[in-house]
Protein backbone atom coordinates (compact mmCIF):
# COMPACT_ATOMS: atom_id res chain seq x y z
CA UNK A 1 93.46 163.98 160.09
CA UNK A 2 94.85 161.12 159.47
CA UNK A 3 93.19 157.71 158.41
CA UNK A 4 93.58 155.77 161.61
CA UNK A 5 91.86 158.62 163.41
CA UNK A 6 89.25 158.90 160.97
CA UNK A 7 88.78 155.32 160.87
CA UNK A 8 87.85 155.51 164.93
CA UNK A 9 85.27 158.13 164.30
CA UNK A 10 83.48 156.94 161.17
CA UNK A 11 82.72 153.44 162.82
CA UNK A 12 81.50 154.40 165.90
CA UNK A 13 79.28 156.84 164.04
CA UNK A 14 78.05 153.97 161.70
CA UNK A 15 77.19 151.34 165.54
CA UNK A 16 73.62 152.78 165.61
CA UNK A 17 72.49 151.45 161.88
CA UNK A 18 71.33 147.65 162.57
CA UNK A 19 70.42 146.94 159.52
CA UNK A 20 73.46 145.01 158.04
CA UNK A 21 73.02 141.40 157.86
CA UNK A 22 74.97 139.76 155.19
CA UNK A 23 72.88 137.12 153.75
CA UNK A 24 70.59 136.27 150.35
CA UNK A 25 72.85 137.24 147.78
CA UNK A 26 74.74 135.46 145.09
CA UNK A 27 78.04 133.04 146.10
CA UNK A 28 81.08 134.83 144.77
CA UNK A 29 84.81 133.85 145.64
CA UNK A 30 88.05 134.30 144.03
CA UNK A 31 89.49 130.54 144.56
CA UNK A 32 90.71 130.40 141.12
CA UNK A 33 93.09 133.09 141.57
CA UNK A 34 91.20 135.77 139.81
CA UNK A 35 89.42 138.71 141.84
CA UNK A 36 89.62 139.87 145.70
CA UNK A 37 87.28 138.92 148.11
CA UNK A 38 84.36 136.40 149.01
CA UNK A 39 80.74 136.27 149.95
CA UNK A 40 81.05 132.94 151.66
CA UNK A 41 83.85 132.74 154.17
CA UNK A 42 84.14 133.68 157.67
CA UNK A 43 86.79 135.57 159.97
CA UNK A 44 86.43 138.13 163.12
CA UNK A 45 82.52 138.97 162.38
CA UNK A 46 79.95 140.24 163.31
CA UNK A 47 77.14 139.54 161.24
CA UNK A 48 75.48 136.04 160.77
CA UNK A 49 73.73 134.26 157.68
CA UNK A 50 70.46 132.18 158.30
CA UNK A 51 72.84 128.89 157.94
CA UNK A 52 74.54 130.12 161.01
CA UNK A 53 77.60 131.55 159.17
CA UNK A 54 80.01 134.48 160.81
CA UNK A 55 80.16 137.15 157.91
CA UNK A 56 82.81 139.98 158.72
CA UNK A 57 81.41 143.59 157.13
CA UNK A 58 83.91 146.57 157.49
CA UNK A 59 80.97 149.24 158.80
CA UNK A 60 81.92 152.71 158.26
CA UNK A 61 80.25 155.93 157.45
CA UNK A 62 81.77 157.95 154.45
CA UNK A 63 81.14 161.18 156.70
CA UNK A 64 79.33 162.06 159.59
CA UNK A 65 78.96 165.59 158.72
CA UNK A 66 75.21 166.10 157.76
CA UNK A 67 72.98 168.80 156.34
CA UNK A 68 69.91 167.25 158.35
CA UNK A 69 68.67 167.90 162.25
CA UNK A 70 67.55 164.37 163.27
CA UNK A 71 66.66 165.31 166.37
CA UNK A 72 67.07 161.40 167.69
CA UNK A 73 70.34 161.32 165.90
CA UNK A 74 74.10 161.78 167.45
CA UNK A 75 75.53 162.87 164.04
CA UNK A 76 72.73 165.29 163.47
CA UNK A 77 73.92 168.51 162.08
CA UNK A 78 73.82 170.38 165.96
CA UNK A 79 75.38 167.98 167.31
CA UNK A 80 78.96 168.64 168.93
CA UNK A 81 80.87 165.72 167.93
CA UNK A 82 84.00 165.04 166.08
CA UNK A 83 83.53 165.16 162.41
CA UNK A 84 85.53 163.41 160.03
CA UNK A 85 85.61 162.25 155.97
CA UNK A 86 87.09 159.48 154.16
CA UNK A 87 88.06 160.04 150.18
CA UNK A 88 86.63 157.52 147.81
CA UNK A 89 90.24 155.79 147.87
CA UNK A 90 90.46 155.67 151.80
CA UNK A 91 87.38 153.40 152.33
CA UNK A 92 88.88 151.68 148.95
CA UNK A 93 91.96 151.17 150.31
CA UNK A 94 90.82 149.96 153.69
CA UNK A 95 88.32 147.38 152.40
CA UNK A 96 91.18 145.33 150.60
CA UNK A 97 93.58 145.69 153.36
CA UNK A 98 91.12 144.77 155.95
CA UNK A 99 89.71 141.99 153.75
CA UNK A 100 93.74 140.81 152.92
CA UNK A 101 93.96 140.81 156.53
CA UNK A 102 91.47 138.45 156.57
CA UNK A 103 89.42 140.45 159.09
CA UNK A 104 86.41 141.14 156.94
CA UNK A 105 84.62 139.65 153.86
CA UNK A 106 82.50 142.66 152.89
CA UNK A 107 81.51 146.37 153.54
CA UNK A 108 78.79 148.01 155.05
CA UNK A 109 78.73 151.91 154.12
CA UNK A 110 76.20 154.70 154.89
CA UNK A 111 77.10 158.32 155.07
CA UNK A 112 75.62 161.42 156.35
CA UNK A 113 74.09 163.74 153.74
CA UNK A 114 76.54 166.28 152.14
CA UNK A 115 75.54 169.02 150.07
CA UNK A 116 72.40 167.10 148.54
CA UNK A 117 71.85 163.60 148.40
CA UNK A 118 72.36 163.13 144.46
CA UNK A 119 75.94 164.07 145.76
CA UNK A 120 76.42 162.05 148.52
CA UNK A 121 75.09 159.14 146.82
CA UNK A 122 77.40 159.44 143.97
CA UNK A 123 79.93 159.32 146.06
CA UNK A 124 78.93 156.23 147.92
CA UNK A 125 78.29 154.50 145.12
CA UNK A 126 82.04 155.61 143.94
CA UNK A 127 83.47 153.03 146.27
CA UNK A 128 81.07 150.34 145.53
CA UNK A 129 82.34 150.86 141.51
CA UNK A 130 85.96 151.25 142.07
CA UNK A 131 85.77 147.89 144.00
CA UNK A 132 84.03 145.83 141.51
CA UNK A 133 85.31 147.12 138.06
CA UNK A 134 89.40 148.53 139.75
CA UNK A 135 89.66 145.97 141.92
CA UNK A 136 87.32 143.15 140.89
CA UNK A 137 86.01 142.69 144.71
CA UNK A 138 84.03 139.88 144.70
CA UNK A 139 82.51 140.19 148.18
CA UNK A 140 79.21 141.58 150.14
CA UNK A 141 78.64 145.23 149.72
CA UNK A 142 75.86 146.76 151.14
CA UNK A 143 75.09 150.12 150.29
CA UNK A 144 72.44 152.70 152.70
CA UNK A 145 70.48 154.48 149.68
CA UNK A 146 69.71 158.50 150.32
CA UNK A 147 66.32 158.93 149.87
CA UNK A 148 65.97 161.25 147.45
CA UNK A 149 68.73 160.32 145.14
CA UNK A 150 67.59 160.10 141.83
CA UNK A 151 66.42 156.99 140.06
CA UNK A 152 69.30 156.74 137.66
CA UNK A 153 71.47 156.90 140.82
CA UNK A 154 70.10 154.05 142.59
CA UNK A 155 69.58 152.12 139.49
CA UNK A 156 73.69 152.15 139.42
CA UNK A 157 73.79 151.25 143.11
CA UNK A 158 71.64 148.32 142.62
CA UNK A 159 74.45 147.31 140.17
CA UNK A 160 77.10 147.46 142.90
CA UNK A 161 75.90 146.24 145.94
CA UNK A 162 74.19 142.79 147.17
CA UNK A 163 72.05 145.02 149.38
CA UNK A 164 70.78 148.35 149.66
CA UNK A 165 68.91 149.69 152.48
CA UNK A 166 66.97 152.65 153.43
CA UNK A 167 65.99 153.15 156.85
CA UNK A 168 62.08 154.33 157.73
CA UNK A 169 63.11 155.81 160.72
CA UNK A 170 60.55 155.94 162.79
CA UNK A 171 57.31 153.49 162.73
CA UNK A 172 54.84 156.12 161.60
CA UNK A 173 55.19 159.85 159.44
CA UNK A 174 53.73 161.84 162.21
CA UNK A 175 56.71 160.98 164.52
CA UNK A 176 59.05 161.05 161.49
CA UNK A 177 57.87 164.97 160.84
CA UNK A 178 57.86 165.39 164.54
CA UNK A 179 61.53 164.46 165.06
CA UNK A 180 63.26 164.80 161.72
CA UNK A 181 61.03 167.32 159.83
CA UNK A 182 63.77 167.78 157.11
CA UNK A 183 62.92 163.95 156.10
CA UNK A 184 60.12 163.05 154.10
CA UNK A 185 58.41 159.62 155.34
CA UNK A 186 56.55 159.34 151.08
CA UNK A 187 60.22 159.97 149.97
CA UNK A 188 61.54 157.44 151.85
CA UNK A 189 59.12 154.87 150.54
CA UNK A 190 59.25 155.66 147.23
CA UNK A 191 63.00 155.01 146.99
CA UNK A 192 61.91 151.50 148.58
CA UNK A 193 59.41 151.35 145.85
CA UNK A 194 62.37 151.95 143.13
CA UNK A 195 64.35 149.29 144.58
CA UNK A 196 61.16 146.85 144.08
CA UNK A 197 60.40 147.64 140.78
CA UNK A 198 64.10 147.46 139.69
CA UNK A 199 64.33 143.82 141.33
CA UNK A 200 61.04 143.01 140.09
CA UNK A 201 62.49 143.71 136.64
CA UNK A 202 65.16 141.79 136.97
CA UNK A 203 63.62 139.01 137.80
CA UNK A 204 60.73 139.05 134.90
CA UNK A 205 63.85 139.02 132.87
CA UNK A 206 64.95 135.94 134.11
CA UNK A 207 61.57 134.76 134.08
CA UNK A 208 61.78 135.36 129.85
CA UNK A 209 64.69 134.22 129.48
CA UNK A 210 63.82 130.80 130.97
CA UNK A 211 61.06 130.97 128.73
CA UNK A 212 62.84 131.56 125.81
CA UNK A 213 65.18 128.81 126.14
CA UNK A 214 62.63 126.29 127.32
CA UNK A 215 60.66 127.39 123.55
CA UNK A 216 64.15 127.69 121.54
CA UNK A 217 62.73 131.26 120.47
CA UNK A 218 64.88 134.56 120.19
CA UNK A 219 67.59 134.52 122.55
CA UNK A 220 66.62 137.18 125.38
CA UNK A 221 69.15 139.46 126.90
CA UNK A 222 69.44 138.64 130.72
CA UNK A 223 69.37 142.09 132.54
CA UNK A 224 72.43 142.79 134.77
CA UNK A 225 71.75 141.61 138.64
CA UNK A 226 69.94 143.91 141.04
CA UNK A 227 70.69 144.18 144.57
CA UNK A 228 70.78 140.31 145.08
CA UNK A 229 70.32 140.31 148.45
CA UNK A 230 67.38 142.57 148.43
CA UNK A 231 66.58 145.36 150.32
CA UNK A 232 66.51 146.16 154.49
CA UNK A 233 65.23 148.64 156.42
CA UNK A 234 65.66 150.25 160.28
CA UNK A 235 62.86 151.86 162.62
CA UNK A 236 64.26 153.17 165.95
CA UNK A 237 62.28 151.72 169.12
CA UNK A 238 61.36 153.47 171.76
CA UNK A 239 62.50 157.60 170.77
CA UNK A 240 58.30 158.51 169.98
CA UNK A 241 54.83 156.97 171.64
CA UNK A 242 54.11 154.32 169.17
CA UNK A 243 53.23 151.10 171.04
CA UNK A 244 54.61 147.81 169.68
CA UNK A 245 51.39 146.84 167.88
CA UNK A 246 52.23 150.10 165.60
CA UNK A 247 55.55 149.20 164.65
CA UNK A 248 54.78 145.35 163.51
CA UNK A 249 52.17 146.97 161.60
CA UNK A 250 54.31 148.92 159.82
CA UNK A 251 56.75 145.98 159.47
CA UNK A 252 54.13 144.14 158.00
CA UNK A 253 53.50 146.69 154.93
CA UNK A 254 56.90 147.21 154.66
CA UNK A 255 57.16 143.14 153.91
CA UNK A 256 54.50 143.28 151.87
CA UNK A 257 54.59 146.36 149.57
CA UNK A 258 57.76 146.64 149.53
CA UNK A 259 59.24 143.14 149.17
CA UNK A 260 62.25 143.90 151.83
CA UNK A 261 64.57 140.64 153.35
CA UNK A 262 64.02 142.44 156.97
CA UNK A 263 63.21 145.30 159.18
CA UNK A 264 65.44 146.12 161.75
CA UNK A 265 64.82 147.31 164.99
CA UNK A 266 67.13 149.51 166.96
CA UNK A 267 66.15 150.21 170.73
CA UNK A 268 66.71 153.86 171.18
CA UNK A 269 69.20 155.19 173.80
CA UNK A 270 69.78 158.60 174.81
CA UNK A 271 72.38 160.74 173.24
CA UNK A 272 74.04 164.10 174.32
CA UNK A 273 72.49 167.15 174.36
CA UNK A 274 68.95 165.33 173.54
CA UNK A 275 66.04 167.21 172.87
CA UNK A 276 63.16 167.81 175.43
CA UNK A 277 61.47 166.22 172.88
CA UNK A 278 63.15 162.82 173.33
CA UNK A 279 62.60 160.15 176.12
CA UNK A 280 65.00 160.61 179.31
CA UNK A 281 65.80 156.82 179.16
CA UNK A 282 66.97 154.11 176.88
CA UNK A 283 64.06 151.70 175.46
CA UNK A 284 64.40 148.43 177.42
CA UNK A 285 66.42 146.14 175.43
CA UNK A 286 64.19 143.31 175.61
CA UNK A 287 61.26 145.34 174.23
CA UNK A 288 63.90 145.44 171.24
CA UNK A 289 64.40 141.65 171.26
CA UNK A 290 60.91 140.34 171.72
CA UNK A 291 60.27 142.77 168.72
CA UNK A 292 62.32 140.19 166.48
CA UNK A 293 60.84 137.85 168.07
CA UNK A 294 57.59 138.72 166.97
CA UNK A 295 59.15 139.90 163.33
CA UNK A 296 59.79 136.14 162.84
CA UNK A 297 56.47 135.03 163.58
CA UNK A 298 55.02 137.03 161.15
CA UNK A 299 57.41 136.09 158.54
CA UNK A 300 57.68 132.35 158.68
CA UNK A 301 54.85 131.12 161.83
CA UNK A 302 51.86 132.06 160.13
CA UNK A 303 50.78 134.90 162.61
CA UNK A 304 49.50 138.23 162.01
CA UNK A 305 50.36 141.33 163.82
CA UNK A 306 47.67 142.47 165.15
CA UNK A 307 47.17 138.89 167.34
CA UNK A 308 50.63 138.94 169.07
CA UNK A 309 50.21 142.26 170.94
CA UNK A 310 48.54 142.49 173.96
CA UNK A 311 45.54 144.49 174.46
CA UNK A 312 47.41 147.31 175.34
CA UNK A 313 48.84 147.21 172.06
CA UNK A 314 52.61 146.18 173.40
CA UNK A 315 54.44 142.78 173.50
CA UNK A 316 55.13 141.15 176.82
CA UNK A 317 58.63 141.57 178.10
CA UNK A 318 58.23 138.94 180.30
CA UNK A 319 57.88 135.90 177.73
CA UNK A 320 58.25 135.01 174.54
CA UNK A 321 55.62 136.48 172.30
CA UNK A 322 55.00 132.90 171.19
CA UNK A 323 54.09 131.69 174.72
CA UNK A 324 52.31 134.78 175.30
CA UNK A 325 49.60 134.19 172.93
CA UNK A 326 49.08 130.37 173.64
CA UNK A 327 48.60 131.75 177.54
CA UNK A 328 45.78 134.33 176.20
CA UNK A 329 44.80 131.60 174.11
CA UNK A 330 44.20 128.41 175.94
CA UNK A 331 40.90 127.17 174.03
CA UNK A 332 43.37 126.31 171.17
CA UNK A 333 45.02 124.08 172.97
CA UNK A 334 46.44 121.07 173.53
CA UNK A 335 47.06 120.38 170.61
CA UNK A 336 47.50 116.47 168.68
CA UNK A 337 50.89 116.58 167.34
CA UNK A 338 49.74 113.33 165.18
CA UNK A 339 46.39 115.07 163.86
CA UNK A 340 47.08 118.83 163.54
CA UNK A 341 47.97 120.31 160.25
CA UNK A 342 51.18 122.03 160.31
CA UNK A 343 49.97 125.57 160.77
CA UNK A 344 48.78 124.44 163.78
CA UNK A 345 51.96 122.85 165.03
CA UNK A 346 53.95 125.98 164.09
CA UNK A 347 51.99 127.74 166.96
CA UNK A 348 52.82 125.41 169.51
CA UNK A 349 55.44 127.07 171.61
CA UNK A 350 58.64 125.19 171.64
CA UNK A 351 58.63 123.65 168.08
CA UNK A 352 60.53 125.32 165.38
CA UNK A 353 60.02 125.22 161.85
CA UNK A 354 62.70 122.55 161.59
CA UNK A 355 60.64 120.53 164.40
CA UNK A 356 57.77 120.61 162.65
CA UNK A 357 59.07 118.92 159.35
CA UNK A 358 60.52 115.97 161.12
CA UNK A 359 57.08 115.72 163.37
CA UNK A 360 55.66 115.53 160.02
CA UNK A 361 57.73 113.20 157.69
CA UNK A 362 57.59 111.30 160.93
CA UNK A 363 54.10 111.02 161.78
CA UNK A 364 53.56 109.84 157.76
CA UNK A 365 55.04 106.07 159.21
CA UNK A 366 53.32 105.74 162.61
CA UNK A 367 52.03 108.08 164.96
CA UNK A 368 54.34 110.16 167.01
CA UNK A 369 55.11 109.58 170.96
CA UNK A 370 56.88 111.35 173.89
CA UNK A 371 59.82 109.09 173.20
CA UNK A 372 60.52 110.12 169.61
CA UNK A 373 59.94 113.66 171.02
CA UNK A 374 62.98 113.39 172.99
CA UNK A 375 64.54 111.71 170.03
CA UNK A 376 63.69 114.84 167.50
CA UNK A 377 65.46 116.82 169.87
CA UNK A 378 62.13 119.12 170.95
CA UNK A 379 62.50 120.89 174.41
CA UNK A 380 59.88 118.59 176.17
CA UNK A 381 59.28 120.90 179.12
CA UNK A 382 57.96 123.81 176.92
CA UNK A 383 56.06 121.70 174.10
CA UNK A 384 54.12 119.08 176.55
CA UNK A 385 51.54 121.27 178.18
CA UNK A 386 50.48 122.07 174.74
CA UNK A 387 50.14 118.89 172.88
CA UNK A 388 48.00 115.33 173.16
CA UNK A 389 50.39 112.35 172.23
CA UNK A 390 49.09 108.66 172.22
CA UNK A 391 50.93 108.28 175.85
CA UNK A 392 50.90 112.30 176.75
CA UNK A 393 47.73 114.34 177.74
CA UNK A 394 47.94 117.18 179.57
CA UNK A 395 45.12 117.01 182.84
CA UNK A 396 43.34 120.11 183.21
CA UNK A 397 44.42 121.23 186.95
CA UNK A 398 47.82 119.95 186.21
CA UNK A 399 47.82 121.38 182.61
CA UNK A 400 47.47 125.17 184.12
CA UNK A 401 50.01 124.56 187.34
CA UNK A 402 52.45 123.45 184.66
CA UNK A 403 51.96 126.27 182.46
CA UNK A 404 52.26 128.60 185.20
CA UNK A 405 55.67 127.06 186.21
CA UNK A 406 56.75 127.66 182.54
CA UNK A 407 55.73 131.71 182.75
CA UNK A 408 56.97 131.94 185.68
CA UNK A 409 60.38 129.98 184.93
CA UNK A 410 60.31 132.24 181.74
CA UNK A 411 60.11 135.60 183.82
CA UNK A 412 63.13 134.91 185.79
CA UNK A 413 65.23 133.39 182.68
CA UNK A 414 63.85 136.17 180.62
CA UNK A 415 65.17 139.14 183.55
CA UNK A 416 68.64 137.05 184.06
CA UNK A 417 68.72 137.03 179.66
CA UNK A 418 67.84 141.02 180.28
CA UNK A 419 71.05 141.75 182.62
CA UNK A 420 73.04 140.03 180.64
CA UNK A 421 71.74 141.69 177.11
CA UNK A 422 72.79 145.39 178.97
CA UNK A 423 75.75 144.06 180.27
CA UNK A 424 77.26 142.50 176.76
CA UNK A 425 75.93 146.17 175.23
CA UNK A 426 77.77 148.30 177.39
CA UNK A 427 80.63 145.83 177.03
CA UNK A 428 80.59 146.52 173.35
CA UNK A 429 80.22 150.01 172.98
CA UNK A 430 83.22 150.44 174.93
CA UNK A 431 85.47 148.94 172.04
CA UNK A 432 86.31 151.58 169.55
């Protein structure tokens, strides 16, 4: 087979895995004529870094031949697909041409699981080593760990890549042993847990170093960088019965004991000759996307998972999960925008994190009005039923008719923002 052909298969094999953002690590570039490759430009990409940066990765499997029966998985070892497998040199060689080419700046590379996963993993990492040291490739690698690969193994990946990842799967073990018994959910975590403790290493060792120099003692040995850019994870949406309150739990110990940059979340969709076991229909996209929604207010809004949920223990597909709770919420609101400390603001739906800060280095000179709203740029038809200004109070009959208009208004932008979510995936899974 040749390369080209390969080349087909082994990236549409690798569409399903999410998790390969290119952000956090180290700046690395090759201006001054020495090296190949960058971690900071931008060509035909796919991926995006928080400052809004396009960040090509080349996304490939090594193989999609696999020893394991993922029962939600297309590449799963019953599974009657076309099989291929790239050498060590062929992903090589197609990361620098690709990257000469200026169509990428980095490579994304999981594999299925050949003969045992110390194996696979050493060959993975193979491509990661003959980058850096053979060709001294100086941009984003991002390597998917095998779970049980030994220590010393992902010790050397760390050493490679900006990022390593290995995906949980599924939001709880019970539907992990249900639907991929031949994957261990306390093996998967405890390669996670390696990954922390080797970054957690590395970065006491900066810690002594600074130390040392700040005392003029012995000069301390900085150990070589770890995984830079951290570590990510994946949990599939949708293929077992846990509700969305389940899998933001599970997000939520995976940010804290683990220390990962982000969970992923991949709606499931059906795949050929599925299981009885598995659901008939795709998860609905938006469940997917008000799942990051909800990921983000965790991480940087000050909310906790178990208050974003409904009752029923699932997020609202109808509006944002944001709005949702300052509907079930109304006693905490309105809310003074020239009073209110800034965890307070944060939950006001409409102002970002950005909007906050300026509301309040602004408020720290006089107090803040509807005008200088508009000024700050804050979408005044979303913030304004929620806030008191010294010109702005929302009335209490008007108050609810307006935030009625705004669910309402949401519902219909939010089904419109639905079609067009299906329609732009079925538009992309029909390019090879």
């Amino acid at each position: 087979m040749d390369t080209k052909r390969k080349l087909i298969i082994l990236a549409d094999a690798a569409k399903y895995d999410a998790s390969c953002a290119s952000s956090g690590t180290s700046k690395r570039n090759s201006v001054g004529g020495t090296g190949v490759g960058s971690t900071e430009g931008a060509g035909i990409c796919h991926s995006y870094a928080p400052d809004g940066r396009c960040i090509s990765l080349l996304k490939i499997l090594l193989t999609n031949w696999c020893i394991y029966d993922c029962l939600y998985c297309v590449n799963r070892e019953s599974s009657n697909v076309d099989r291929a497998r790239f050498t060590v040199d062929e992903v090589v060689r197609l990361t620098l041409d690709f990257y000469r080419r200026n169509v990428i700046e980095g490579l994304f590379l999981s594999s299925g699981i050949i003969r045992t996963p110390d194996y696979t993993m050493e060959q993975v990492i193979e491509v990661a080593r003959s980058l850096r040291e053979d060709h001294d490739f100086r941009g984003y690698i991002h390597l998917k760990t095998i779970p049980d690969a030994s220590d010393e193994l992902v010790l050397k990946a760390g050493r490679y890549a900006d990022r390593l990842s290995v995906n949980i799967e599924l939001p709880t073990a019970e539907a992990l042993q249900a639907l991929a018994p031949e994957k261990e959910s306390g093996a998967i975590k405890r390669s996670m847990a390696r990954i922390k403790l080797q970054q957690d290493d590395y970065a006491d060792g900066r810690r002594s170093k600074a130390r040392s120099m700040a005392a003029a003692g012995p000069k301390i040995v900085k150990p070589p960088k770890f995984a830079p850019a951290g570590q990510s994870t994946q949990m599939i949406v949708g293929a077992d019965a846990s509700d969305d309150r389940q899998i933001l739990q599970t997000s939520s110990t995976l940010y804290g004991a683990y220390g990962l940059k982000r969970v992923y979340y991949s709606a499931f969709s059906p795949i050929p000759d599925a299981s009885a076991r598995l659901p008939l229909r795709a998860a609905p996209l938006m469940r997917e996307h008000r799942l990051y929604q909800a990921d983000w207010l965790m991480r940087f809004y000050g909310f906790a998972e178990d208050e974003i949920c409904t009752d029923g223990g699932m997020l609202s597909l109808d509006v944002d999960p944001k709005l949702a709770w300052a509907l079930a919420n109304p006693a905490q609101f309105p809310v003074d925008l020239n009073r209110a400390p800034k965890d307070r603001l944060l939950r006001v739906p409409g102002l970002g994190i950005r909007s906050v800060d300026r509301i309040v280095s602004a408020r720290r000179l006089r107090s803040v009005r509807r005008d200088d709203l508009d000024r700050l740029r804050v979408p005044l038809g979303k913030v304004l039923p929620f806030v008191v200004l010294p010109d702005h109070r929302p009335a209490g009959a008007d108050h609810t008719a307006l935030v009625t208009r705004i669910a309402h208004k949401a519902k219909a932008n939010q089904r419109a923002e639905n079609d067009s979510l299906q329609g732009d995936l079925f538009a992309g899974i029909a390019v090879p």
